[in-house]
C-alpha atoms as a PDB file:
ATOM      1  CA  UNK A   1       0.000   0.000   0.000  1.00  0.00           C
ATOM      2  CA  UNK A   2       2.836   2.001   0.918  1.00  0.00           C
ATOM      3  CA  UNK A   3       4.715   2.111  -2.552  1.00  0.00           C
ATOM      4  CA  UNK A   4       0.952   2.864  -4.186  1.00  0.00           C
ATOM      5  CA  UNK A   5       1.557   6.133  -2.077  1.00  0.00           C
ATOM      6  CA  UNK A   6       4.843   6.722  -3.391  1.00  0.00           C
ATOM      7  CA  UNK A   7       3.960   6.543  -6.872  1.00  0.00           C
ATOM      8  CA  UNK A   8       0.706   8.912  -6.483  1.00  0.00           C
ATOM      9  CA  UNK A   9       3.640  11.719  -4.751  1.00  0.00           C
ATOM     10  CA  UNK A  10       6.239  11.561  -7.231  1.00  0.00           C
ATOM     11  CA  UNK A  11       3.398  11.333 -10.199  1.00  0.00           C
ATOM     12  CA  UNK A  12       1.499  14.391  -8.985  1.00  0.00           C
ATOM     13  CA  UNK A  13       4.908  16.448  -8.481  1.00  0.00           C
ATOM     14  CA  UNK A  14       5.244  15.245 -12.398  1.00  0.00           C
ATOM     15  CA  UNK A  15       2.124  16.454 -12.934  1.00  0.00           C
ATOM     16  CA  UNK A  16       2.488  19.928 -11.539  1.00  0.00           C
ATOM     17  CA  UNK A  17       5.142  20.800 -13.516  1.00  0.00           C
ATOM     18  CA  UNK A  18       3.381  19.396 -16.345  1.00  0.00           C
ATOM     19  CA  UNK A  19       0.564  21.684 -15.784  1.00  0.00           C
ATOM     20  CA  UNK A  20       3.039  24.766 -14.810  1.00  0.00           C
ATOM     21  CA  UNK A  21       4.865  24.519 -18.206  1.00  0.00           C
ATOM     22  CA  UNK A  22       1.577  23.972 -20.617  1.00  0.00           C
ATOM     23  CA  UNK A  23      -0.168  27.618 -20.621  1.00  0.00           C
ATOM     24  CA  UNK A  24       3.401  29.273 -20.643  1.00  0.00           C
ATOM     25  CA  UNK A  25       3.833  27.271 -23.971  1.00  0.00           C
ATOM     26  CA  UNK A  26       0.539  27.413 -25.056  1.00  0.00           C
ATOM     27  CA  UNK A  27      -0.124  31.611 -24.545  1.00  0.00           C
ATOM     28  CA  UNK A  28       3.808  32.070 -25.217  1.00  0.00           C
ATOM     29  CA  UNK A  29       3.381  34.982 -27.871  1.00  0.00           C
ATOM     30  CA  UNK A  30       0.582  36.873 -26.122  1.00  0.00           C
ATOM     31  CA  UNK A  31       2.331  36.653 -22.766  1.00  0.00           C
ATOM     32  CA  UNK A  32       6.207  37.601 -24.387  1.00  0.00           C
ATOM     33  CA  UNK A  33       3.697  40.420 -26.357  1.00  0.00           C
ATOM     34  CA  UNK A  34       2.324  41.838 -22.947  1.00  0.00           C
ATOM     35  CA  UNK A  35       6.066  42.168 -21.290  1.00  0.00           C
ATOM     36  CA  UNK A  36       7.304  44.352 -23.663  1.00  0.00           C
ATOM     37  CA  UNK A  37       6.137  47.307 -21.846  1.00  0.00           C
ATOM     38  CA  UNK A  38       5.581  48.197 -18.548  1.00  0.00           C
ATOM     39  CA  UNK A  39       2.268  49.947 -19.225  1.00  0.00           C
ATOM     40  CA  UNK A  40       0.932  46.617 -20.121  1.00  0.00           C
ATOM     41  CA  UNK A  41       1.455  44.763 -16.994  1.00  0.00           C
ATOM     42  CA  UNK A  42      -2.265  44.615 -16.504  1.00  0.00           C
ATOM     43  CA  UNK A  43      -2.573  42.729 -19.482  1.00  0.00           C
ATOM     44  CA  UNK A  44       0.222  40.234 -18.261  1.00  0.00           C
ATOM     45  CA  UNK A  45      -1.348  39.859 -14.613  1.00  0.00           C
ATOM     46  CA  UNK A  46      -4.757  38.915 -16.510  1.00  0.00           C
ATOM     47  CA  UNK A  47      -2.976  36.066 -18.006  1.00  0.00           C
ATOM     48  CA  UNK A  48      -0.643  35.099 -15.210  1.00  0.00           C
ATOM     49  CA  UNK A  49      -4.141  34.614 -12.886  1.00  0.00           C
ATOM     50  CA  UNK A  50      -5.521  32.417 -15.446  1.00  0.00           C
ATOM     51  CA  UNK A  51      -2.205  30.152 -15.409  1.00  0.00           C
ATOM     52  CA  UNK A  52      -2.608  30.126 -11.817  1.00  0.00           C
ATOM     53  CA  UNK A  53      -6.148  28.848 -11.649  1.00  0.00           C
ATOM     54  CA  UNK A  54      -5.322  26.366 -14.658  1.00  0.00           C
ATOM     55  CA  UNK A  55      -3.013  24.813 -12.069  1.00  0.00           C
ATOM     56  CA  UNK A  56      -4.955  24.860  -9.115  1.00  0.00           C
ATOM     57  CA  UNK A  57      -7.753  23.126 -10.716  1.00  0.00           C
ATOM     58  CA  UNK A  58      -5.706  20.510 -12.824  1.00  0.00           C
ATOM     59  CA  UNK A  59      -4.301  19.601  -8.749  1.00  0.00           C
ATOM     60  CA  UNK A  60      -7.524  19.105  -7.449  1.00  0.00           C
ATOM     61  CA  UNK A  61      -7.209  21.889  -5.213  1.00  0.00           C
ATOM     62  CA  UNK A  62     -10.054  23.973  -4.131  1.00  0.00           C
ATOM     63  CA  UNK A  63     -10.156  27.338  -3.121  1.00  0.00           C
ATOM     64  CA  UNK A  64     -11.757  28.681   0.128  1.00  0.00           C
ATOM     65  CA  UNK A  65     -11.496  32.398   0.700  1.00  0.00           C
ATOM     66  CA  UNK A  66     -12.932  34.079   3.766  1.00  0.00           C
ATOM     67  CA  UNK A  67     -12.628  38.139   3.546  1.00  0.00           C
ATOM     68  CA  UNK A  68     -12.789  40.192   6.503  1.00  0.00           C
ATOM     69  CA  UNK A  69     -12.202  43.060   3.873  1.00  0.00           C
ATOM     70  CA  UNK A  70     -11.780  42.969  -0.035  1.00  0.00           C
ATOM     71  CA  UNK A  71      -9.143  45.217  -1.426  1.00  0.00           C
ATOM     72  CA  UNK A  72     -10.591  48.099  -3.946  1.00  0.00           C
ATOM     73  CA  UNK A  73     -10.145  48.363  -7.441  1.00  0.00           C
ATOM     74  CA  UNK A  74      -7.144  50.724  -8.676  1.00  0.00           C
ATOM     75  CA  UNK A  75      -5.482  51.110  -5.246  1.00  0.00           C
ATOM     76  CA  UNK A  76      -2.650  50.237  -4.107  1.00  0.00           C
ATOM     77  CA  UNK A  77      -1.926  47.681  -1.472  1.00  0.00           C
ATOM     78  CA  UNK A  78       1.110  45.516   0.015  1.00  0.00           C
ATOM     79  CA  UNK A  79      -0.083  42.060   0.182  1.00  0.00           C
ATOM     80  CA  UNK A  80       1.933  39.621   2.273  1.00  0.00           C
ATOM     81  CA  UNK A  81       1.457  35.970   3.100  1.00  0.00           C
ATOM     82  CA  UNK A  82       2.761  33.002   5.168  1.00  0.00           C
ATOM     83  CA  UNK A  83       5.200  30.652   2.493  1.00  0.00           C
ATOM     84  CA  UNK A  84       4.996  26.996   2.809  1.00  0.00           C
ATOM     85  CA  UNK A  85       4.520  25.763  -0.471  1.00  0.00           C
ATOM     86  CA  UNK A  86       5.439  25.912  -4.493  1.00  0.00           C
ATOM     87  CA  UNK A  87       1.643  26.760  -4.543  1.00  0.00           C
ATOM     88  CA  UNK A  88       1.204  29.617  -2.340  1.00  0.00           C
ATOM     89  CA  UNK A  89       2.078  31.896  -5.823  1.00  0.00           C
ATOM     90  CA  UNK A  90      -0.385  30.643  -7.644  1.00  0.00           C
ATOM     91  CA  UNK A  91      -3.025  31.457  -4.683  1.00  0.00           C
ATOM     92  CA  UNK A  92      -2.484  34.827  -4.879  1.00  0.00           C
ATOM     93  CA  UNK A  93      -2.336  35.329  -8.157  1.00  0.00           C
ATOM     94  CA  UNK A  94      -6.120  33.549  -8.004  1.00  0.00           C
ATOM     95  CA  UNK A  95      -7.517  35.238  -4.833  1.00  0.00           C
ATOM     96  CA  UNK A  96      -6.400  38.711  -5.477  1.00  0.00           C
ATOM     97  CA  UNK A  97      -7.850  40.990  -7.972  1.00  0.00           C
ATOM     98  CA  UNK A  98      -5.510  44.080  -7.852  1.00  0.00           C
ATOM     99  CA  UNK A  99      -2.472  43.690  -9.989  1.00  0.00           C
ATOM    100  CA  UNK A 100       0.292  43.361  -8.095  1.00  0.00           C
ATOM    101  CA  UNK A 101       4.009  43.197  -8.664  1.00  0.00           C
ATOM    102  CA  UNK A 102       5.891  39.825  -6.866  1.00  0.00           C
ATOM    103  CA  UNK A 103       9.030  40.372  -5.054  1.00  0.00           C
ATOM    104  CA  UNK A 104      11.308  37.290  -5.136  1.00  0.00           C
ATOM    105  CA  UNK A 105      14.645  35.810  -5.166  1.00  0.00           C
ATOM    106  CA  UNK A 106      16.774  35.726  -7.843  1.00  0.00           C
ATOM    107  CA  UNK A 107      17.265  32.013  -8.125  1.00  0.00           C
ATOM    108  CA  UNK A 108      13.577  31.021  -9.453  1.00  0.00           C
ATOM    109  CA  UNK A 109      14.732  33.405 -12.701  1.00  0.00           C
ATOM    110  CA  UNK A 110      16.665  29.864 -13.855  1.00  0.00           C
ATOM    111  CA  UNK A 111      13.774  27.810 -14.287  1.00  0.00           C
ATOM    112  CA  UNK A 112      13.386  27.030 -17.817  1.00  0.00           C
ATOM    113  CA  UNK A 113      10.627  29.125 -19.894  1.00  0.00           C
ATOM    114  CA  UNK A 114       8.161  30.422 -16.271  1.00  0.00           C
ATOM    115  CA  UNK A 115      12.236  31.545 -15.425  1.00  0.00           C
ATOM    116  CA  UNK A 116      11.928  34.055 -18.801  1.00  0.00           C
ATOM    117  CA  UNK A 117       8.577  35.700 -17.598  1.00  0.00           C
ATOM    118  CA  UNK A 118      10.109  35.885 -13.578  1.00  0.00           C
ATOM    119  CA  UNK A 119      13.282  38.148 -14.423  1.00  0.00           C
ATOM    120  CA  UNK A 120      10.975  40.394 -16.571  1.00  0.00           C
ATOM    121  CA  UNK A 121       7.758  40.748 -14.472  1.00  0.00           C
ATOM    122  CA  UNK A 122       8.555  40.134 -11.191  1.00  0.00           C
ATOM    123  CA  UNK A 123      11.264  42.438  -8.703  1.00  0.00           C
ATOM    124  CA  UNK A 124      14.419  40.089  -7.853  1.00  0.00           C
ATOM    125  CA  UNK A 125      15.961  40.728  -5.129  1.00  0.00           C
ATOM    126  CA  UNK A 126      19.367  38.774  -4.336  1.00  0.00           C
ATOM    127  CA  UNK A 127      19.309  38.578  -0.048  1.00  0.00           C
ATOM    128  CA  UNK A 128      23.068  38.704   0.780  1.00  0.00           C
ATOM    129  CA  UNK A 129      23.213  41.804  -1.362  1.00  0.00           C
ATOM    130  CA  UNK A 130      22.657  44.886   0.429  1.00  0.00           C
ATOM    131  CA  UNK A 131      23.046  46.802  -3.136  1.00  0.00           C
ATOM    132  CA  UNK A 132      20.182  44.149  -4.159  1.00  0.00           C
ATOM    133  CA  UNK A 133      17.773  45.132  -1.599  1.00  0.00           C
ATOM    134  CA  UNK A 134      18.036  48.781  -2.351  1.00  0.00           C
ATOM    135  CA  UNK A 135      17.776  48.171  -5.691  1.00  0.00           C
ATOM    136  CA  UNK A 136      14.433  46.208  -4.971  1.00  0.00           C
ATOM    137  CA  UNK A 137      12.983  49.749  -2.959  1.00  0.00           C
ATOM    138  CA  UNK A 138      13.333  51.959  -5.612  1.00  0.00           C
ATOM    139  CA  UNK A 139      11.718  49.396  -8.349  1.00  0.00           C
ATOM    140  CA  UNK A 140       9.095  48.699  -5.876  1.00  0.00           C
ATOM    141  CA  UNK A 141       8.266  52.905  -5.410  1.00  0.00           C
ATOM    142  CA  UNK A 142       8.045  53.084  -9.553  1.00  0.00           C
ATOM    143  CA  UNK A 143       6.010  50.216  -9.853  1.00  0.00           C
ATOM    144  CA  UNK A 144       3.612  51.510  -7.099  1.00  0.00           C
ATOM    145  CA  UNK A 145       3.380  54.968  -8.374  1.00  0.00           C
ATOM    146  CA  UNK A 146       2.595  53.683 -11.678  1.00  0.00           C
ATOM    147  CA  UNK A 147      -0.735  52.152  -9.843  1.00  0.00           C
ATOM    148  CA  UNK A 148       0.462  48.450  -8.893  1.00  0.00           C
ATOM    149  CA  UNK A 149       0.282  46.550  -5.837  1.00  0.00           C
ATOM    150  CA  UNK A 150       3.186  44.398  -4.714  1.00  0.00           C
ATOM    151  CA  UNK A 151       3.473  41.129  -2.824  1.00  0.00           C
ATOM    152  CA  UNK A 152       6.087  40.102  -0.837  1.00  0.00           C
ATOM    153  CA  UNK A 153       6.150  36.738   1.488  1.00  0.00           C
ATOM    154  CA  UNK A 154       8.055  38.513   4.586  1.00  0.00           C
ATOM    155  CA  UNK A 155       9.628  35.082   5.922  1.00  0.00           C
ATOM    156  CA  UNK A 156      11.949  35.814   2.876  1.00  0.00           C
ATOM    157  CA  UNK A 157      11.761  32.247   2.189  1.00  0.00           C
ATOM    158  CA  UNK A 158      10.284  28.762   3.202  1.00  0.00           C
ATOM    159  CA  UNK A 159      11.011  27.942   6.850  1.00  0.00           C
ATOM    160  CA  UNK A 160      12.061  24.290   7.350  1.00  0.00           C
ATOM    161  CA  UNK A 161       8.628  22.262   7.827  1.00  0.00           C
ATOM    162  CA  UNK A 162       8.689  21.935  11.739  1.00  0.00           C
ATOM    163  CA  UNK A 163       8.789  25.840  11.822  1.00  0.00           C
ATOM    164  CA  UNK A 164       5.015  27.048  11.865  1.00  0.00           C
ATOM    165  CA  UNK A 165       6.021  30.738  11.138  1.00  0.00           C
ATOM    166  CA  UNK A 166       9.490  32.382  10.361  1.00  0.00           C
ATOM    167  CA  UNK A 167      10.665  35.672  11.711  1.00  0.00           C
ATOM    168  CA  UNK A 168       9.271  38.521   9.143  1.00  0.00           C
ATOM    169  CA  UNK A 169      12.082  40.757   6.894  1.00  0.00           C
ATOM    170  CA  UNK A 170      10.935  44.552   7.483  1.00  0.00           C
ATOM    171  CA  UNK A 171      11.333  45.299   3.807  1.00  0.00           C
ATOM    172  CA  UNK A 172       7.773  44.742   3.560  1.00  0.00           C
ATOM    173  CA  UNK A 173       6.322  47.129   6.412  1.00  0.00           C
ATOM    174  CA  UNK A 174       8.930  49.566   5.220  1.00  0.00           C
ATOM    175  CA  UNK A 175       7.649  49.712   1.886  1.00  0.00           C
ATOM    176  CA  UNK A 176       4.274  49.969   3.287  1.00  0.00           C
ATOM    177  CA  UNK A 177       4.807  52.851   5.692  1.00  0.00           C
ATOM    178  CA  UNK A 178       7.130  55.075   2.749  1.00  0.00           C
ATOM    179  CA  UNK A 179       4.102  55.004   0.316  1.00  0.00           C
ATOM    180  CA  UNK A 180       1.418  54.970   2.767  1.00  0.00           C
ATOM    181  CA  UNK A 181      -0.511  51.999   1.176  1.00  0.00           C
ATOM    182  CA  UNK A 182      -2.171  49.540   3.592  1.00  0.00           C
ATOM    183  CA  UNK A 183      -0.935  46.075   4.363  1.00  0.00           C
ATOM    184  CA  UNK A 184      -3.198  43.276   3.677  1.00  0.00           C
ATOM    185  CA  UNK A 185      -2.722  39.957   5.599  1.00  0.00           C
ATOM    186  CA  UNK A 186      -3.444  36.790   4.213  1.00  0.00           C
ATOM    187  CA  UNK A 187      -3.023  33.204   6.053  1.00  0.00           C
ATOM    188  CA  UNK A 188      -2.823  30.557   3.615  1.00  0.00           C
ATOM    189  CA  UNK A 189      -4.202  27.670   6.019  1.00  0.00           C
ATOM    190  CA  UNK A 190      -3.383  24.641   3.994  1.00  0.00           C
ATOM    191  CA  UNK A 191      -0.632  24.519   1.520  1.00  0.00           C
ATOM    192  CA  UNK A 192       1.680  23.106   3.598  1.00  0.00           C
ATOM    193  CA  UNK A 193      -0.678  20.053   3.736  1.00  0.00           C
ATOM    194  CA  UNK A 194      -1.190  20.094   0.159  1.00  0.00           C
ATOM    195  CA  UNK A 195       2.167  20.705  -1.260  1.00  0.00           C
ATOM    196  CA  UNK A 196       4.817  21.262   0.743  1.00  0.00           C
ATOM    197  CA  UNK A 197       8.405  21.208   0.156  1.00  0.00           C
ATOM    198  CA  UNK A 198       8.624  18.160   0.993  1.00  0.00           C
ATOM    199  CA  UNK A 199       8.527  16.015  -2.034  1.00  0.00           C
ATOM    200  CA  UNK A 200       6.512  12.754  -0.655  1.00  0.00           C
ATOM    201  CA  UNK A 201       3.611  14.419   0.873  1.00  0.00           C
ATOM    202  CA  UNK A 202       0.676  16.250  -0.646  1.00  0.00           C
ATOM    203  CA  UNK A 203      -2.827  15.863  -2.687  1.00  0.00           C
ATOM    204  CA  UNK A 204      -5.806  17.072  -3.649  1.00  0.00           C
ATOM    205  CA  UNK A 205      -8.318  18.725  -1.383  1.00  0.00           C
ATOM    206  CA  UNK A 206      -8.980  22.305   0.255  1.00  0.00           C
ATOM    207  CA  UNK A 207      -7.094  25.319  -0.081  1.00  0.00           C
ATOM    208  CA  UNK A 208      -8.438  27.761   2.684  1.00  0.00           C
ATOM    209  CA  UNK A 209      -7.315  31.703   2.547  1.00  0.00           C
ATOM    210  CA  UNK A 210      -8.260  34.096   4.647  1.00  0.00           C
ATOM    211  CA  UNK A 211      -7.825  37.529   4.280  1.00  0.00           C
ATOM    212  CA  UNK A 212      -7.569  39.804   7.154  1.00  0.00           C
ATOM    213  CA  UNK A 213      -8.507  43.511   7.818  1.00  0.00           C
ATOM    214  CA  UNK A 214      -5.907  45.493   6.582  1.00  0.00           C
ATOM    215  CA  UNK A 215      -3.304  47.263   8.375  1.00  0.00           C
ATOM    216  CA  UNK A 216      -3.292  51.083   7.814  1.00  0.00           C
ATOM    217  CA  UNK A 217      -0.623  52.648   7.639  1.00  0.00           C
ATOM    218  CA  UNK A 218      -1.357  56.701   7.160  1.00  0.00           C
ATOM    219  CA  UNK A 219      -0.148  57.748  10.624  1.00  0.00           C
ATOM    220  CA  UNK A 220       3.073  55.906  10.627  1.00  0.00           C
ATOM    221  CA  UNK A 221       6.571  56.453  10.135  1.00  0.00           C
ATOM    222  CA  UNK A 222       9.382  54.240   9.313  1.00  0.00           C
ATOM    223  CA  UNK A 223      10.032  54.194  13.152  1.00  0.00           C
ATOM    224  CA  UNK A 224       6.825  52.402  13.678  1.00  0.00           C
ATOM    225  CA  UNK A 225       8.379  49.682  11.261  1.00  0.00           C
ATOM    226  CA  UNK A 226       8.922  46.507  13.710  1.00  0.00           C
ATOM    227  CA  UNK A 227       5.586  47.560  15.601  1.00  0.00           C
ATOM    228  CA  UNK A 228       3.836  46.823  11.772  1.00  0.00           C
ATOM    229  CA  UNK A 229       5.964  44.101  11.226  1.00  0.00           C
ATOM    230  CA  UNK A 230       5.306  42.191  14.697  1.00  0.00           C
ATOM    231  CA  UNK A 231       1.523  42.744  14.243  1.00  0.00           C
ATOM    232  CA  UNK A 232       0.902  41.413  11.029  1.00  0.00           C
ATOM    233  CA  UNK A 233       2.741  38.477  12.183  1.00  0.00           C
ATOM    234  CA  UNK A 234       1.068  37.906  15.363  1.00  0.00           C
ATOM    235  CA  UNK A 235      -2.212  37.865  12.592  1.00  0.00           C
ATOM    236  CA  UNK A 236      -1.038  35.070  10.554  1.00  0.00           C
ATOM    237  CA  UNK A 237       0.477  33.190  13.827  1.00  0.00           C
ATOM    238  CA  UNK A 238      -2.544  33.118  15.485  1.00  0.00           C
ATOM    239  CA  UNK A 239      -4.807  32.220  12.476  1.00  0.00           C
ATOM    240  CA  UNK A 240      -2.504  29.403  12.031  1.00  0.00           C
ATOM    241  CA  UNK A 241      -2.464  27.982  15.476  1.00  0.00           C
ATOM    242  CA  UNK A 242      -6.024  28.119  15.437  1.00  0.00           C
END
């Protein structure tokens, strides 16, 4: 019974992949069409949520969202979430209707074909660079004056699996505070269950999101950074533990 298990995990980690690669190929001149200027990011994100819902469904994953408050059309917002899983990109890209801009590490850039569309859509941001990190605040600023949101998972990685929630970066809250846009908090409740790191685990079933009231950030200055930064994270903590 066992091995029967085995196969399902590494078949369904085949299959993800499978289904991650297909649209890129598939929509591969409209999507390379809608990078070639900045202006037409809205365009892209359109596309990018449909990927992301293609995938979801074709993994038998279904999504759950409870709102405490919805986020309103053509504002700006910094959306942050708890990272366990390969999947928690595609479940923002298919809860959240705002167009937002990703910040991420450099490395996912060398994935074949999805690494093409990262470098060009998406803010890198190399960690041990402090140069790198700067550079990240002032792409973030032009992307948000131009009307975007941006997302950034503040555990600056995935925590090992026995680690509930990581320690947030303040890059985030920083951001936040400088271009007085509110934070939005959302708890992604079961990815790790569904696909974690952790290549023998996983399957189909629920994907439960809640999104939080947001934290405003009008009043506050950059000194008021690990205040932000410790509150959204008590948030997600305590959603989690429930």
């Amino acid at each position: 019974m066992k091995i029967f298990k085995y196969i399902f995990w590494v078949l369904y980690r085949v299959w993800f992949y499978i289904l991650v690669i297909i649209p890129i190929i598939i929509l591969f001149p409209i999507l390379f069409v809608s990078i070639l200027k900045e202006a037409w990011y809205p365009y892209f994100f359109r596309l990018a949520r449909f990927w992301a819902r293609f995938i979801l469904i074709g993994m038998g994953f279904k999504v759950k969202v409870e709102a405490h408050q919805i986020p309103e059309k053509d504002k700006s917002y910094m959306f942050i979430a708890n990272h366990t899983s390969m999947a928690d990109v595609m479940l923002m890209l298919a809860v959240i209707k705002n167009p937002f801009v990703f910040v991420g590490k450099k490395e996912l850039g060398k994935i074949p074909l999805f690494g093409f569309f990262y470098k060009r859509t998406c803010i890198l941001v190399d960690r041990s660079s402090a140069k790198s990190r700067q550079a990240v605040f002032l792409r973030a600023q032009k992307r948000l004056k131009s009307g975007l949101s941006i997302c950034i998972f503040p555990e600056g990685g995935v925590p090992e699996e026995h680690i509930e929630l990581d320690t947030f970066k303040d890059g985030a809250f920083r951001l936040a505070i400088n271009h007085h846009i509110p934070v939005v908090p959302l708890v992604f409740l079961d990815n790790k269950k569904r696909f974690s790191y952790t290549f023998f685990s996983g399957g189909p079933g629920k994907m439960r999101v809640k999104i939080h009231k947001f934290l405003e950030t009008e009043n506050l200055t950059v000194n008021d950074t690990k205040i932000l930064n410790s509150k959204a994270r008590m948030i997600i903590l305590n959603q989690l533990k429930v």
